[in-house]
Protein backbone atom coordinates (compact mmCIF):
# COMPACT_ATOMS: atom_id res chain seq x y z
CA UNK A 1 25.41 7.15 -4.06
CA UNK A 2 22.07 8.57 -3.28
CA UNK A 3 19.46 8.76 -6.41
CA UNK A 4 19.37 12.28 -6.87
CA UNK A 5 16.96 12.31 -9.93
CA UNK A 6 14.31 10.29 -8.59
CA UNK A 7 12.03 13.60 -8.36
CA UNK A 8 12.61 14.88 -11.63
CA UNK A 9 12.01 11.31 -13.14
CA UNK A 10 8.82 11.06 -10.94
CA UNK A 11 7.57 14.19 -12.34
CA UNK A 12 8.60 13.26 -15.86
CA UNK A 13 5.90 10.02 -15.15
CA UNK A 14 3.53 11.65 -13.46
CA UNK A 15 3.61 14.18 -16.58
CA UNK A 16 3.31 11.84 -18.77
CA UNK A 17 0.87 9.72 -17.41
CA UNK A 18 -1.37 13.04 -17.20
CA UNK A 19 -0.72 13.71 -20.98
CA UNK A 20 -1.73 9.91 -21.87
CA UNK A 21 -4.42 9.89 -19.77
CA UNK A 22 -6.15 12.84 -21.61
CA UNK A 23 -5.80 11.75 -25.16
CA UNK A 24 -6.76 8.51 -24.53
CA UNK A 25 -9.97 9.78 -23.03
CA UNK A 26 -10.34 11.36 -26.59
CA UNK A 27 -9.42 8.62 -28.02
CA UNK A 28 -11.66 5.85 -29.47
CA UNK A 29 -10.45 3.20 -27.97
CA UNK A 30 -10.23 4.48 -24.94
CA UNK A 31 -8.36 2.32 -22.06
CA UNK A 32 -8.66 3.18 -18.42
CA UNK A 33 -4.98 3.28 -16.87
CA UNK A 34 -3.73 2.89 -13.18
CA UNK A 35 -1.54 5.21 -11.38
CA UNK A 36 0.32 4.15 -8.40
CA UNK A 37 2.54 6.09 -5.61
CA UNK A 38 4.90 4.10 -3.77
CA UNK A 39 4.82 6.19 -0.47
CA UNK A 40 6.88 9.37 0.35
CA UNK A 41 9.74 7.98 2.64
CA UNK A 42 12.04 6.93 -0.06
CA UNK A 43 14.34 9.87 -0.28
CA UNK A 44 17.14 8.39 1.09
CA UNK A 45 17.15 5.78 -1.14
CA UNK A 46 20.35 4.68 -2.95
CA UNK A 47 19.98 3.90 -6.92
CA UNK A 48 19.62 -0.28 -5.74
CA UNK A 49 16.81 0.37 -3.39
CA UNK A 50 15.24 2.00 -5.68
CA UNK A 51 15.44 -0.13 -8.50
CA UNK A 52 14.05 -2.93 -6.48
CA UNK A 53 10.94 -0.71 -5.18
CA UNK A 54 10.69 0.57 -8.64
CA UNK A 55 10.01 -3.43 -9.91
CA UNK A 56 7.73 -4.47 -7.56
CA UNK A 57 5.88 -0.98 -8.21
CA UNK A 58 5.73 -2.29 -12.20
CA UNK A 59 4.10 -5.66 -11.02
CA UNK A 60 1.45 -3.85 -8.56
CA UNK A 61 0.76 -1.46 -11.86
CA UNK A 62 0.46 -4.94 -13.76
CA UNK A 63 -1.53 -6.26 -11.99
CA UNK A 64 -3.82 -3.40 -11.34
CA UNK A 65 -4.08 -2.65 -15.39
CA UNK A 66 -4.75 -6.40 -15.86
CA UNK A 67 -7.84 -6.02 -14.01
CA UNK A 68 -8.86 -3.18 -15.65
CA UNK A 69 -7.99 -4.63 -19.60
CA UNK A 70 -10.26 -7.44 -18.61
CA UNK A 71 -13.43 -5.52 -17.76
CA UNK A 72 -12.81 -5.70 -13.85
CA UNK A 73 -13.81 -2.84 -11.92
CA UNK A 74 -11.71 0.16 -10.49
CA UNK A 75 -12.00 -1.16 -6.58
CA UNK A 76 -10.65 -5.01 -7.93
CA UNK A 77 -7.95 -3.25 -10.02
CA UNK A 78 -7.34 -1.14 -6.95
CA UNK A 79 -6.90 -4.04 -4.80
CA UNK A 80 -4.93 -6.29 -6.83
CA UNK A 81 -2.46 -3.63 -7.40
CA UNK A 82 -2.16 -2.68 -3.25
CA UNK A 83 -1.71 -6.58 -2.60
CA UNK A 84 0.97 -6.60 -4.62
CA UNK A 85 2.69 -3.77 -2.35
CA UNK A 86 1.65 -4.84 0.90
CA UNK A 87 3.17 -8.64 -0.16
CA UNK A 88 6.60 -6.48 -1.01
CA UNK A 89 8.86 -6.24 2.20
CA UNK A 90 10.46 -3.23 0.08
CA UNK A 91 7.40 -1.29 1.35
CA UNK A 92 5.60 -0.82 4.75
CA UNK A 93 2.21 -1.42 3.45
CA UNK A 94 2.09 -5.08 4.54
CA UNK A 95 5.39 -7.48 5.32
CA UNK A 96 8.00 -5.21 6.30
CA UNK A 97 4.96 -2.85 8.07
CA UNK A 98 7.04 -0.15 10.34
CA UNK A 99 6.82 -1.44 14.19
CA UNK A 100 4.80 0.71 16.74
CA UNK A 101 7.09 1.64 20.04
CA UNK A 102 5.83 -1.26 21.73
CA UNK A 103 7.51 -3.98 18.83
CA UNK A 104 3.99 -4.82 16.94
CA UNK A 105 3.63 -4.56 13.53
CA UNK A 106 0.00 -2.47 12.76
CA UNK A 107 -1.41 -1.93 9.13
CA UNK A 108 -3.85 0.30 8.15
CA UNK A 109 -6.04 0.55 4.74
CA UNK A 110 -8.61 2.62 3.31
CA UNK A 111 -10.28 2.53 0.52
CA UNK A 112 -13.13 4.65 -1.55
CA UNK A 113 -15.48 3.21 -4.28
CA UNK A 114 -15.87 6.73 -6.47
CA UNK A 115 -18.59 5.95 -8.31
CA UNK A 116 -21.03 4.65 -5.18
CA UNK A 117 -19.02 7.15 -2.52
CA UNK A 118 -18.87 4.19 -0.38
CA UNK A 119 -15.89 4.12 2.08
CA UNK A 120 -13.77 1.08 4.08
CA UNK A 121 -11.19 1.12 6.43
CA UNK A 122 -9.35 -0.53 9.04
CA UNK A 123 -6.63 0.75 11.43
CA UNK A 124 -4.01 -0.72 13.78
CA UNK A 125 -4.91 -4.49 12.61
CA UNK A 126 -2.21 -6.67 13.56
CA UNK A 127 -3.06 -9.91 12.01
CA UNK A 128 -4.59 -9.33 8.40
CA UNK A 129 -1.74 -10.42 5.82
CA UNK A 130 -3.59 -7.69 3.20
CA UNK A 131 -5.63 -4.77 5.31
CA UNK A 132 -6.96 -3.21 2.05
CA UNK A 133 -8.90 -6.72 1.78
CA UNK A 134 -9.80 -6.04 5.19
CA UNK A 135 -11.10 -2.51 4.25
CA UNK A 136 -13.12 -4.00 0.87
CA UNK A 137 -14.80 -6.04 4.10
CA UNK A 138 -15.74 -3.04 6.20
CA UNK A 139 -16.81 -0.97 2.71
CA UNK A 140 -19.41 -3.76 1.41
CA UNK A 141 -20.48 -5.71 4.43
CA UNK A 142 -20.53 -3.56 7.29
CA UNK A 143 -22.84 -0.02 7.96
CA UNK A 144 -18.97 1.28 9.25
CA UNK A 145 -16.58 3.52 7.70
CA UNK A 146 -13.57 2.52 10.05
CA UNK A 147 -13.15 -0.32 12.10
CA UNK A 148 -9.68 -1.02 14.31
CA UNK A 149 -7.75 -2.69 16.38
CA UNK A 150 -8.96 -6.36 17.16
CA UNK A 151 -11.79 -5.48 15.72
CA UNK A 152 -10.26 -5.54 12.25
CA UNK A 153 -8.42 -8.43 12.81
CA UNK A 154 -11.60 -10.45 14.18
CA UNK A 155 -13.94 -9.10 11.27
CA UNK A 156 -10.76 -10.18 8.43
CA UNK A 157 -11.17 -13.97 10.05
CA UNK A 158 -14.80 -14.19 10.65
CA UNK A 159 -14.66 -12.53 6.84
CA UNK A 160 -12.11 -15.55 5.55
CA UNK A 161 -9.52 -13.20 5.02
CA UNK A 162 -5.99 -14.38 5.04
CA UNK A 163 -4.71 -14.08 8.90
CA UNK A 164 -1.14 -14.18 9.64
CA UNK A 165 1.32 -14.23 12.89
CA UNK A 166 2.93 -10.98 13.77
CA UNK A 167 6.39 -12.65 12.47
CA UNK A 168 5.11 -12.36 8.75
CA UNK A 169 5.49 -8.56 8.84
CA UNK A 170 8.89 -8.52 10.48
CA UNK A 171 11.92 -7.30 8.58
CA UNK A 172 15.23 -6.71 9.74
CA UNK A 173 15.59 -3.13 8.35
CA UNK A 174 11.84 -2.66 9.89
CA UNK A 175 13.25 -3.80 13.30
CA UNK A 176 16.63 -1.68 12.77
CA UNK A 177 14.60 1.20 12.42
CA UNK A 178 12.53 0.91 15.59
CA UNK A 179 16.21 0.34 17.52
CA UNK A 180 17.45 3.46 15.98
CA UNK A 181 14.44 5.22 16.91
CA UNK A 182 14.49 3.74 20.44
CA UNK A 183 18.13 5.09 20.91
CA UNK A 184 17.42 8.75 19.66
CA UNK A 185 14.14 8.54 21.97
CA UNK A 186 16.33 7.62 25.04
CA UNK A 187 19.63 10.40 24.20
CA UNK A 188 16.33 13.12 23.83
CA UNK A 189 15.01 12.19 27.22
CA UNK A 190 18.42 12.54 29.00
């Protein structure tokens, strides 16, 4: 059974969060929130798969707010909440990343500073366990905006950023999926 009302109950939150967020800017004791997405591919999804995305989203909020509760700032609250994702295989932020044609695993992460405008990112890294680490890297310690490739995986290590194999982002519905998409690929070009 496919979990038909996961759009309405989205909107419900996303309504709700909106409504929260204004009154408690009005509010004395005003508490900055967090607001998360956990990527648009999910539609398919059965009511299970779901409820297991749907938990790990409720830690990566957790641990986003936490930061924020505690005085941390918006990029650490930012960043704690991502890890959390990107260490989920029920996501393709991190372990579980979708594989590229040619069977390797590449992340990607950007991420913006709003109150300094400053920018990070890094693209088609292979070997960073957490790219949005990576792109904190670029954003503070390098004059870049985007850096990619084994570039991003050499600045993450010369950075002492955690550096993993390739087989740490395999999964086998990640793998499954590049097989099916290999198959349709070769019945196209016939």
């Amino acid at each position: 059974m496919k979990f038909l009302t996961k759009g309405k109950n989205a909107l419900l939150v996303l309504a709700s969060i909106a409504l929260l967020s204004s009154a408690n800017v009005l509010a004395k004791d005003f508490k900055p929130i967090i607001v998360i997405h956990g990527g648009t591919s999910g539609l398919g999804l059965t009511k299970e798969e779901f409820a297991k995305r749907e938990k790990v989203m409720k830690e990566s909020l957790k641990a986003g707010q936490s930061i924020l509760e505690k005085g941390g700032s918006s990029v650490d609250a930012v960043i704690a909440a991502i890890k959390v994702m990107e260490d989920s295989p029920e996501f393709n932020a991190g372990k579980g990343a979708v594989f590229t044609s040619d069977g390797f695993n590449e992340l990607d992460a950007s991420l913006m500073d709003g109150k300094s405008l400053n920018a990070g990112a890094v693209a088609m890294a292979r070997t960073i366990k957490n790219p949005i680490e990576a792109a904190r890297v670029v954003m503070d310690k390098t004059p870049h905006t985007l850096i990619a490739g084994e570039g991003a995986d050499k600045l993450a290590k010369n950075n002492g950023l955690e550096i993993v194999d390739q087989k740490y982002f395999y999964t086998d519905h990640r793998y499954k999926q590049l097989q099916d998409a290999k198959k349709k690929q070769r019945s196209i070009a016939r």
